[in-house]
C-alpha atoms as a PDB file:
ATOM      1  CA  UNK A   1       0.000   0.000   0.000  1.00  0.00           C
ATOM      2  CA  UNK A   2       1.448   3.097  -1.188  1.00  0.00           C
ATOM      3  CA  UNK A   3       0.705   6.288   0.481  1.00  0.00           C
ATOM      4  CA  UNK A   4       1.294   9.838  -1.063  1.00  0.00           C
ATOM      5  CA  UNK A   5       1.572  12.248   2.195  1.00  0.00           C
ATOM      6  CA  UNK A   6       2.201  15.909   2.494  1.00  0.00           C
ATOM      7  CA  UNK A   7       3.505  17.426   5.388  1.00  0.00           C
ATOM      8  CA  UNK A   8       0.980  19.364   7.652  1.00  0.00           C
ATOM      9  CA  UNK A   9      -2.349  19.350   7.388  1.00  0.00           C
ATOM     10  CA  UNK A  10      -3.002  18.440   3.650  1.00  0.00           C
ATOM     11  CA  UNK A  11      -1.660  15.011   4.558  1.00  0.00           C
ATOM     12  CA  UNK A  12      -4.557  14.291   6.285  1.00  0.00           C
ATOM     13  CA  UNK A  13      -6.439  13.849   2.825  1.00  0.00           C
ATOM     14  CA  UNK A  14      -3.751  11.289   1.286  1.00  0.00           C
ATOM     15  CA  UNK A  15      -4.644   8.716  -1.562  1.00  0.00           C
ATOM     16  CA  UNK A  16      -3.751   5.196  -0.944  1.00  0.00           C
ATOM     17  CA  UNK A  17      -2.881   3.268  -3.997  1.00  0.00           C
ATOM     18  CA  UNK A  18      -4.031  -0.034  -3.898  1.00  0.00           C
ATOM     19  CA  UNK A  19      -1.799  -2.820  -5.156  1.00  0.00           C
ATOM     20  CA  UNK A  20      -2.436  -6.244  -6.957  1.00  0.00           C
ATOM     21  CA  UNK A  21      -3.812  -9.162  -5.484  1.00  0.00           C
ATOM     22  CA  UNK A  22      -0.288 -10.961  -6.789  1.00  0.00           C
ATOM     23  CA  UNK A  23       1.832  -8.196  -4.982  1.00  0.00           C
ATOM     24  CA  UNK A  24      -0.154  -8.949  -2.131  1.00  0.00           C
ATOM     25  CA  UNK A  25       0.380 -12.097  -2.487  1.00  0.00           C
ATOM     26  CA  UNK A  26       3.808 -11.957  -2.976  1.00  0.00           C
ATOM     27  CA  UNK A  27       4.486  -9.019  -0.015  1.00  0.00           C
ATOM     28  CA  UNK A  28       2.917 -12.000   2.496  1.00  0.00           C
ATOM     29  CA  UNK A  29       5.037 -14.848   1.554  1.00  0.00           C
ATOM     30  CA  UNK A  30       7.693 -12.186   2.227  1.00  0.00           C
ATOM     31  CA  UNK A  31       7.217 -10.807   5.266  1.00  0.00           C
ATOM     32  CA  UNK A  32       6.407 -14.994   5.948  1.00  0.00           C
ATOM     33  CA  UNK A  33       9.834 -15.967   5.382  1.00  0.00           C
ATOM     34  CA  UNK A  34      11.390 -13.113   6.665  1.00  0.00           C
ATOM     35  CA  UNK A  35       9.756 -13.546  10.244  1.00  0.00           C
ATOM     36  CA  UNK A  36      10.004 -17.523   9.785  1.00  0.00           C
ATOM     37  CA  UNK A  37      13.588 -17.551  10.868  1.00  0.00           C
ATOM     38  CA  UNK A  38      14.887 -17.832  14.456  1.00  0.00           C
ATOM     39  CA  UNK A  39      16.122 -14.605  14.278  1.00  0.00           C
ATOM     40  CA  UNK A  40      12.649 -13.303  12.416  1.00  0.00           C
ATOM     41  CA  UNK A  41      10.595 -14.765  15.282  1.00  0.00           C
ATOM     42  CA  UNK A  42      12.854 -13.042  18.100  1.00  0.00           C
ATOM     43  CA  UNK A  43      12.432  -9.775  16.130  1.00  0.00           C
ATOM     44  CA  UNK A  44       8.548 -10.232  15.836  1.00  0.00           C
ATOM     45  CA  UNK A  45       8.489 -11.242  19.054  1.00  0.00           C
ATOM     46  CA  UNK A  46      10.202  -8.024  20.245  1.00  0.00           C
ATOM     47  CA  UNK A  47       8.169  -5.840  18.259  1.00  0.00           C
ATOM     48  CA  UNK A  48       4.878  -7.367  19.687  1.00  0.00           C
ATOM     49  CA  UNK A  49       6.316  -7.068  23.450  1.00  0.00           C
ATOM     50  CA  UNK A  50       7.590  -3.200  22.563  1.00  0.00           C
ATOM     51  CA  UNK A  51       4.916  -2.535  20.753  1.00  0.00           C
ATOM     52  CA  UNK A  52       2.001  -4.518  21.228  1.00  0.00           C
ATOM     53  CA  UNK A  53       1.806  -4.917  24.751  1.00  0.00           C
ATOM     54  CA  UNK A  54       1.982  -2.164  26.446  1.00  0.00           C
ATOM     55  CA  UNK A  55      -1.245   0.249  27.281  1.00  0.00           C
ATOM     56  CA  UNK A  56      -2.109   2.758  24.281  1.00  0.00           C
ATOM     57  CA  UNK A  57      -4.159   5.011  26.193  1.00  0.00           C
ATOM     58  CA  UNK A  58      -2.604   6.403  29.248  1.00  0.00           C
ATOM     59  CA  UNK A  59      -4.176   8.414  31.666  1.00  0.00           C
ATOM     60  CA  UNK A  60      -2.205  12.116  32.242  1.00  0.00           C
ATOM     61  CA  UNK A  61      -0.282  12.008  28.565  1.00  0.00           C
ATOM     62  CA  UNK A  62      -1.009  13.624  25.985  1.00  0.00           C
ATOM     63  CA  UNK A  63      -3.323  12.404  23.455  1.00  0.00           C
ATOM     64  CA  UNK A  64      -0.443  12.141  20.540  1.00  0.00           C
ATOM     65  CA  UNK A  65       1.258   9.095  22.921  1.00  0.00           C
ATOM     66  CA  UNK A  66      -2.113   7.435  22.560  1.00  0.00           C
ATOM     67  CA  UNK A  67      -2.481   7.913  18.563  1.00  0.00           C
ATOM     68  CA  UNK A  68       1.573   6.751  18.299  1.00  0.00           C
ATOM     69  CA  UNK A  69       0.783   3.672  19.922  1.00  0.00           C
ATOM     70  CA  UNK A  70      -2.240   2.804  18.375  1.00  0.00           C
ATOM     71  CA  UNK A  71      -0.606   2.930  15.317  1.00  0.00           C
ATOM     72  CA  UNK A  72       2.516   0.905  16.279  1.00  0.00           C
ATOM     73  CA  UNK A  73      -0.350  -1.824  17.467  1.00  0.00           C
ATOM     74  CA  UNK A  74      -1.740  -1.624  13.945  1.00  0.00           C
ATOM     75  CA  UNK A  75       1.387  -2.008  11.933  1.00  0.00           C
ATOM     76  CA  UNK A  76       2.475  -5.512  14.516  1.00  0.00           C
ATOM     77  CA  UNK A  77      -1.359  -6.420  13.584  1.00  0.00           C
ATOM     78  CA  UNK A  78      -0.607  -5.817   9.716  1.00  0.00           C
ATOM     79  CA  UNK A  79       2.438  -8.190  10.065  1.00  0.00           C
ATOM     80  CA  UNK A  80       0.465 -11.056  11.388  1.00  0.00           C
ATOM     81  CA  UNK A  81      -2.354 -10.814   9.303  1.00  0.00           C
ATOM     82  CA  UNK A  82       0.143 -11.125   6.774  1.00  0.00           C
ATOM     83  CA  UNK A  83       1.790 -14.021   7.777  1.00  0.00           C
ATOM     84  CA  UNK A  84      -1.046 -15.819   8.479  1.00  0.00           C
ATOM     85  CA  UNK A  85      -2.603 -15.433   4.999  1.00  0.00           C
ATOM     86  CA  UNK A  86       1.085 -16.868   3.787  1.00  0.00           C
ATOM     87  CA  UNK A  87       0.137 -19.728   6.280  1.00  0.00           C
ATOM     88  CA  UNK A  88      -3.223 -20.311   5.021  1.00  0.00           C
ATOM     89  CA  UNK A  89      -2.342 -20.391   1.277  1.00  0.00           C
ATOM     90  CA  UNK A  90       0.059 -23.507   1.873  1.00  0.00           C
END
C-alpha cells in the first residue's frame, strides 16, 4: 500500500494506492519468510512485546502518545495478518 503524504495538514487527505492481489500475495510470503527464521521470530516477538503490549491510552499524557501507539499496534497487527494469509495459502 502506497501512500502519497504531504507534510501538515493536507496530509490528512492522502490517496492510498491499492496494489495487486499478486503483490499482495507476494508481499505476504515475504514478510512470511522473513519472520520464519529464528532470528525473524525473536524480532517479531520483540516488536509485539515493545509494541504490542503495552497500554495505548494512558491516563495524564497527551493524546499524541495514545495515537503513536495505536498505530505501532496496527502495523504488529498488519504483520500477522500477513503471515497468516502466507500460512493459510500452503
Amino acid at each position: 500500500m502506497n501512500c502519497r503524504n504531504a507534510p501538515g495538514w493536507e496530509g490528512l487527505d492522502a490517496t492510498v494506492t491499492p496494489i495487486s492481489r499478486d503483490l499482495q500475495m507476494d508481499l505476504d510470503i515475504l514478510y512470511k519468510r522473513c519472520f520464519a527464521t529464528e532470528e525473524g521470530k525473536k524480532v517479531l516477538k520483540h516488536l509485539v512485546d515493545r509494541y504490542d503490549e503495552p497500554d495505548a491510552w494512558v491516563p495524564g499524557e497527551p493524546d499524541a502518545f495514545g495515537y503513536a501507539r495505536s498505530a505501532q499496534r496496527r502495523l504488529i497487527k498488519e504483520i500477522q495478518a500477513r503471515i497468516k494469509r502466507a500460512d493459510e495459502r500452503e
